[in-house]
N, C-alpha and C. Protein backbone atom coordinates (compact mmCIF):
# COMPACT_ATOMS: atom_id res chain seq x y z
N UNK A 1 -7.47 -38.01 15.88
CA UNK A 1 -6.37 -37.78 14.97
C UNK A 1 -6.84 -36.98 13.75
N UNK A 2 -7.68 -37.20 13.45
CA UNK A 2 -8.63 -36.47 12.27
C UNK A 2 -8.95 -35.30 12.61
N UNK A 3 -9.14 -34.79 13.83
CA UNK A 3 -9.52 -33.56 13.91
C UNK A 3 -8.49 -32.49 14.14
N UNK A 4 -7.26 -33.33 14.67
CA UNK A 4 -5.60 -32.48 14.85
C UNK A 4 -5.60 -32.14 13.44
N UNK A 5 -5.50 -32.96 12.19
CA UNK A 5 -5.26 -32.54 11.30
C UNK A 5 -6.12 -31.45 10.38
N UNK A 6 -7.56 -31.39 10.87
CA UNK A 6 -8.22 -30.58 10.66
C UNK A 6 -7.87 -29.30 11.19
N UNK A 7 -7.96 -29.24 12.19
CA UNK A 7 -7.11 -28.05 13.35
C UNK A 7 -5.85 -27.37 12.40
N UNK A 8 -4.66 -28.38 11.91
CA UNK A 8 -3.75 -28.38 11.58
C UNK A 8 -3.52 -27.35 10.21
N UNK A 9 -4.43 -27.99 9.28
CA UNK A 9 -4.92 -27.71 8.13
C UNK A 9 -5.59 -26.08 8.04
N UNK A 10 -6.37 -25.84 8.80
CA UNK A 10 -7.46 -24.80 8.90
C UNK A 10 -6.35 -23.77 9.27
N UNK A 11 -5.13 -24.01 10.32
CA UNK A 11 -4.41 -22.90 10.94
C UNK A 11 -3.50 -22.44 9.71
N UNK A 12 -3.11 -23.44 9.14
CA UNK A 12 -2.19 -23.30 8.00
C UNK A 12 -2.87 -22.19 6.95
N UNK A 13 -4.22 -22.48 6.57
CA UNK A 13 -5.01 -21.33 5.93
C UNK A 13 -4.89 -20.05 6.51
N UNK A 14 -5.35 -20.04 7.44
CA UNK A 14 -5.45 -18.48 8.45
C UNK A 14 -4.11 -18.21 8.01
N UNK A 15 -2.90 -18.42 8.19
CA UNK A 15 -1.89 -18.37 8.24
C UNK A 15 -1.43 -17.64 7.20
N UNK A 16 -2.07 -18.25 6.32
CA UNK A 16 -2.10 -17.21 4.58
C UNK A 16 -2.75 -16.47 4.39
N UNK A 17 -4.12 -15.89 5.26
CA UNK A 17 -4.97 -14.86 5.01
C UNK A 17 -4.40 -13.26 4.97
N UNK A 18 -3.22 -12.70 5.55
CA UNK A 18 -2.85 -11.83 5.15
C UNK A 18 -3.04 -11.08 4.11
N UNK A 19 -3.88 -10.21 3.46
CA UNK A 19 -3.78 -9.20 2.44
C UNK A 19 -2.74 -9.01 1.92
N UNK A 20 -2.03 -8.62 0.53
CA UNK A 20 -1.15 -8.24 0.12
C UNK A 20 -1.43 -6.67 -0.60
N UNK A 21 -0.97 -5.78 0.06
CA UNK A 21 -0.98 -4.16 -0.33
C UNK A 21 -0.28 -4.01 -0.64
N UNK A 22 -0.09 -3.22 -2.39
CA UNK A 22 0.57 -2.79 -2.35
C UNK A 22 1.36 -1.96 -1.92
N UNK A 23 2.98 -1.99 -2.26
CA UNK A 23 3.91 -0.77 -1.13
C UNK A 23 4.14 0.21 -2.22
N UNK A 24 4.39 1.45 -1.56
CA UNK A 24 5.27 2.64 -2.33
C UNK A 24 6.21 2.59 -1.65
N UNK A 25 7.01 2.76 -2.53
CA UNK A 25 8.81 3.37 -1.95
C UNK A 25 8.94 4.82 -1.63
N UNK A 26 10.10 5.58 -0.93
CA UNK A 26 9.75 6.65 -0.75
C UNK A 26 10.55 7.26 -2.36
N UNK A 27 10.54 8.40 -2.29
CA UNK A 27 11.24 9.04 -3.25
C UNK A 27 12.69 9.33 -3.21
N UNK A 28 13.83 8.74 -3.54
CA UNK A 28 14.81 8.62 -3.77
C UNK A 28 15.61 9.86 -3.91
N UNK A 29 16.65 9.68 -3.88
CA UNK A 29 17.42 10.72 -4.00
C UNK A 29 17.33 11.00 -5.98
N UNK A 30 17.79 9.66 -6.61
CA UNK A 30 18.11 9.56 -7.74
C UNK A 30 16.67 10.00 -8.57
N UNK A 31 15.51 9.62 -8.08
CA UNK A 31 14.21 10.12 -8.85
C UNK A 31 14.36 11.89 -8.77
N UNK A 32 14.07 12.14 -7.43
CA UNK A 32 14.74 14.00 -7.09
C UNK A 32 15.47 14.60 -7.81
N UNK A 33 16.42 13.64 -8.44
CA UNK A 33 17.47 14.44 -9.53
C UNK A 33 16.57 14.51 -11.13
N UNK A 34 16.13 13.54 -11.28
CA UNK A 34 15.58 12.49 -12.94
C UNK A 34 14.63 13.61 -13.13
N UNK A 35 13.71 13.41 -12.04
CA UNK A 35 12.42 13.63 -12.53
C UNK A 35 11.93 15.03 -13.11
N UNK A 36 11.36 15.57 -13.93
CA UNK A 36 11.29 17.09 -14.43
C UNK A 36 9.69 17.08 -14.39
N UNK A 37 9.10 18.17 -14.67
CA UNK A 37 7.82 18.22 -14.24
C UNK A 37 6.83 17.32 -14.57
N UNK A 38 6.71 16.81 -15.66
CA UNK A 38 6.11 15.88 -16.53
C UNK A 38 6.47 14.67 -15.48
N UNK A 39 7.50 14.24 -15.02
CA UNK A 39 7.81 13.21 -14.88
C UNK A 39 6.84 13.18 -13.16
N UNK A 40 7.13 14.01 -12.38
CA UNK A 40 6.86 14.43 -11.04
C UNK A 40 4.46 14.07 -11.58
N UNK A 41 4.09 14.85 -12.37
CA UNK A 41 2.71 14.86 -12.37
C UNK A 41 2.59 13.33 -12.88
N UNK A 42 3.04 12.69 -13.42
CA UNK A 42 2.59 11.27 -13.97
C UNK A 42 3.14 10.06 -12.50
N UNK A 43 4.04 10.76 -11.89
CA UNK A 43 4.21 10.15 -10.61
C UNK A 43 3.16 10.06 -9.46
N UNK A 44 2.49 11.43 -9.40
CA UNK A 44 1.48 11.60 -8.56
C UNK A 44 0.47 11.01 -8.66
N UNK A 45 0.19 10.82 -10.30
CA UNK A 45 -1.12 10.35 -10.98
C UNK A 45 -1.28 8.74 -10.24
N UNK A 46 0.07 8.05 -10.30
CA UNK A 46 0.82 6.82 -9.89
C UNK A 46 0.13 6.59 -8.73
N UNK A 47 0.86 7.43 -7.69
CA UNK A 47 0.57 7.23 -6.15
C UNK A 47 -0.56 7.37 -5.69
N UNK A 48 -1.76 8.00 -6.90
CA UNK A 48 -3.30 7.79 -6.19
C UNK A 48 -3.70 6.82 -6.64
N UNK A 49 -3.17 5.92 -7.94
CA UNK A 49 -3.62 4.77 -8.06
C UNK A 49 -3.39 3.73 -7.30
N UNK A 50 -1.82 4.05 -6.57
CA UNK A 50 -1.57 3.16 -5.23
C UNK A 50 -2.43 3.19 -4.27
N UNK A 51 -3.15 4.55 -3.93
CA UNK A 51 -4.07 4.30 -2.80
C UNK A 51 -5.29 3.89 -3.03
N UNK A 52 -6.00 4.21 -4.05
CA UNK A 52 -7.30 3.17 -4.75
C UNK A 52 -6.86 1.65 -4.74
N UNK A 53 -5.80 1.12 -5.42
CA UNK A 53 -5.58 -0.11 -5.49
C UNK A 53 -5.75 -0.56 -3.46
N UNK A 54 -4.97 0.35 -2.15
CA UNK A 54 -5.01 -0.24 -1.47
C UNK A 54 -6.46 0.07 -0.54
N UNK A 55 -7.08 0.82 -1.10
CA UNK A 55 -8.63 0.92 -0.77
C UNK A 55 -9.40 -0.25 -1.08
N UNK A 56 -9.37 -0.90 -2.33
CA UNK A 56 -9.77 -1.83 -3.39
C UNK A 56 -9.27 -3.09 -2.24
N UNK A 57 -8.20 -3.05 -1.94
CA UNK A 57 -7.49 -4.65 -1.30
C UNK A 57 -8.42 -4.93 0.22
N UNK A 58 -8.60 -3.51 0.98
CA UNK A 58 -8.91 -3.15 2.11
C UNK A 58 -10.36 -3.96 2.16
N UNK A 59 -11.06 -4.10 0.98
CA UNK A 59 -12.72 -3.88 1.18
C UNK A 59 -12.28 -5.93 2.09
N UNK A 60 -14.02 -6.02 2.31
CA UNK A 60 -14.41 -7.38 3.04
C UNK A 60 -14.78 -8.03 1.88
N UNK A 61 -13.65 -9.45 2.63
CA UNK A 61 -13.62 -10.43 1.45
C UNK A 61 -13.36 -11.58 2.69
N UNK A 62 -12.83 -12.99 1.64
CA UNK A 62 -12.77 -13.87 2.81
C UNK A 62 -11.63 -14.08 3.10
N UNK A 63 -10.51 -13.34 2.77
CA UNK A 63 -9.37 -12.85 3.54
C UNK A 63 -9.64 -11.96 4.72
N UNK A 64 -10.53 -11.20 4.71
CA UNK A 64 -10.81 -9.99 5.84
C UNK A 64 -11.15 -11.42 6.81
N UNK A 65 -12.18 -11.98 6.63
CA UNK A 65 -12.20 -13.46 7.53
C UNK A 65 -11.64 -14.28 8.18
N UNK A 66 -11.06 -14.57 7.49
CA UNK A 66 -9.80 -15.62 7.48
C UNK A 66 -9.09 -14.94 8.54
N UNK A 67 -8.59 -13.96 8.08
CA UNK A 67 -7.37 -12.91 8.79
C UNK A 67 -8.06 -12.60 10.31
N UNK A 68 -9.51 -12.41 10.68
CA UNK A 68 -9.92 -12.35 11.96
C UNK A 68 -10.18 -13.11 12.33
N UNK A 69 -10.14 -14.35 11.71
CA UNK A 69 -10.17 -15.70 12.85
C UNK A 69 -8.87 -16.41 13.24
N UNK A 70 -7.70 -15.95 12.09
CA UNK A 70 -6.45 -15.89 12.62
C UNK A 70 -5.97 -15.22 13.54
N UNK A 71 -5.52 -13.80 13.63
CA UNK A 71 -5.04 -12.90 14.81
C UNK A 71 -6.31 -11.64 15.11
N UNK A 72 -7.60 -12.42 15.09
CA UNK A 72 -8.36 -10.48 15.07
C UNK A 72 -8.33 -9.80 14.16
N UNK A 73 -7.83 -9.59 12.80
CA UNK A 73 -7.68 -9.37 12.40
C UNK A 73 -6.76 -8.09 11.95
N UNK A 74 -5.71 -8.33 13.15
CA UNK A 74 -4.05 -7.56 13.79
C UNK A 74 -3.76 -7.41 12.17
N UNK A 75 -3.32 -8.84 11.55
CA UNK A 75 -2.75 -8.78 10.63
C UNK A 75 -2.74 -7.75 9.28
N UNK A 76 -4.14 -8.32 8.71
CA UNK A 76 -4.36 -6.94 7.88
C UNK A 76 -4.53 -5.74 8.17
N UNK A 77 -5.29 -4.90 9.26
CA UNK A 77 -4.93 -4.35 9.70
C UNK A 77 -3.33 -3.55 9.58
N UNK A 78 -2.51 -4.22 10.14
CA UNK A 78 -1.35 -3.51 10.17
C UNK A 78 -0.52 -3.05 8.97
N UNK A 79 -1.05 -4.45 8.05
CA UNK A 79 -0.46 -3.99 6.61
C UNK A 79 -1.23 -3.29 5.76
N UNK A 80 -2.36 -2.53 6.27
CA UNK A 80 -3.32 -1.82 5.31
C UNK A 80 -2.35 -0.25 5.97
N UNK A 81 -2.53 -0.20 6.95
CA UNK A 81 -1.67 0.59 7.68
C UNK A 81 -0.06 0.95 7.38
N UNK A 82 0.19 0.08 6.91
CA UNK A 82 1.75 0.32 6.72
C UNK A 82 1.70 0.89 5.18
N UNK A 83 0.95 0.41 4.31
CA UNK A 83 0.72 -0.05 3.22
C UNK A 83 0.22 1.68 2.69
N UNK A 84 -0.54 2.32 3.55
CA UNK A 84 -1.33 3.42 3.63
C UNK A 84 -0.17 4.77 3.76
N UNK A 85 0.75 4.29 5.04
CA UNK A 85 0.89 5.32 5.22
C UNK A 85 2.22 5.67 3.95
N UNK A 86 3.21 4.39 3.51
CA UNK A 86 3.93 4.83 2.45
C UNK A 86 3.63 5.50 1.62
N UNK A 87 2.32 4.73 1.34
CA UNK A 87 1.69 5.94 -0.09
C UNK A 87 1.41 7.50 0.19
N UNK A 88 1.02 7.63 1.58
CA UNK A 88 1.18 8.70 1.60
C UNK A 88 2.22 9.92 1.75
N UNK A 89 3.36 9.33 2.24
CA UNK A 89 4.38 9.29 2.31
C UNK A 89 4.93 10.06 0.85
N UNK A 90 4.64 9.19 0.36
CA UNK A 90 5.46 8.90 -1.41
C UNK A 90 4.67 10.53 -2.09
N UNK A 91 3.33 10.24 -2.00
CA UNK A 91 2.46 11.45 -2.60
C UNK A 91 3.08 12.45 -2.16
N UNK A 92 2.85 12.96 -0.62
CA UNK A 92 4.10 14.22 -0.08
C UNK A 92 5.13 14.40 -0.65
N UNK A 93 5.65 13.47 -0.47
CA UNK A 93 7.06 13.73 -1.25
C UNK A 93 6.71 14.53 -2.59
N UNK A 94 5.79 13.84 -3.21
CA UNK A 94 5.79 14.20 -4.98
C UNK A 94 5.18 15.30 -4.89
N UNK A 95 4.58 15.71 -4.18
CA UNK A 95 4.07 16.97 -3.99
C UNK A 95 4.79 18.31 -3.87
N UNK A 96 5.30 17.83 -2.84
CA UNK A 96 6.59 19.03 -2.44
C UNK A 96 7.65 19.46 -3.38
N UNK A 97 7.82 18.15 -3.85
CA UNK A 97 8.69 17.98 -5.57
C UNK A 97 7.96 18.77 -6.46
N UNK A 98 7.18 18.86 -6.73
CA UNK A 98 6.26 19.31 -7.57
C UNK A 98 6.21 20.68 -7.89
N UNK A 99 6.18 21.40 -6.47
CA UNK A 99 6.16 22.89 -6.06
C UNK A 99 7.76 23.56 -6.89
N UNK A 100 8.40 22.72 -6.63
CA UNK A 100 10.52 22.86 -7.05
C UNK A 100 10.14 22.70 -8.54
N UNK A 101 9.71 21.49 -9.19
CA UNK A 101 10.21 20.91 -10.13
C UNK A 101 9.26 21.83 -11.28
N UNK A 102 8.00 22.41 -10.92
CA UNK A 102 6.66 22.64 -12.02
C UNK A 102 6.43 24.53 -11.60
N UNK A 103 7.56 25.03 -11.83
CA UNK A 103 7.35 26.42 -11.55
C UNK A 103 6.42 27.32 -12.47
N UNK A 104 5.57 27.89 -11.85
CA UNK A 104 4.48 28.37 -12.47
C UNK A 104 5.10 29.73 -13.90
N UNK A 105 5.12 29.59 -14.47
CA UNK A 105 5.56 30.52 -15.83
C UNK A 105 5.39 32.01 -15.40
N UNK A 106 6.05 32.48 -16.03
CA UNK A 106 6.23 34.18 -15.42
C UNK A 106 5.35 35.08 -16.72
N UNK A 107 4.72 35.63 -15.97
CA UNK A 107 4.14 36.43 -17.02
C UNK A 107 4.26 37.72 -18.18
């Protein structure tokens, strides 16, 4: 009986090992309108701190552990992945914005 609850206990942990990455949203219609050049470069500045922060979450810890003795470590995995590709996502976007919004001055 002691060891079900051990069993019990231990799964419940794994269970929480999931990483939490941060997400980016994509770029909105309503930001597309707002944003003016200033606003677009302090955005970008943004979205590489999103991907350091999810570089930073990524490293081995005892969540990376946890999480592979739970599913293999499927779990994080997928949300480093999901987590990854928004941001990159988001950066494109601000990028492309960027080209529209930050027109190079005429000489």
């Amino acid at each position: 009986m002691k060891e079900l609850r051990l069993i019990v206990v231990a799964m419940m942990l794994v269970g929480c090992a999931t990483k939490q990455y941060p997400q980016a949203p994509a770029v909105t219609t309503e930001e597309t309108t707002a944003f003016d050049c200033k606003a677009v470069e302090q955005e970008i500045v943004k979205a590489h701190s999103v991907q350091s922060e999810i570089s930073e979450t990524g490293r081995f810890d005892v969540l990376t552990v946890l999480g592979f003795i739970g599913d293999f470590g499927l779990g994080n995995g997928l949300a480093k992945h999901s987590a990854t590709k928004k941001a990159d996502v988001r950066l494109n976007q601000l990028e492309n914005l960027k080209t529209t919004k930050c027109l190079p001055a005429v000489a």
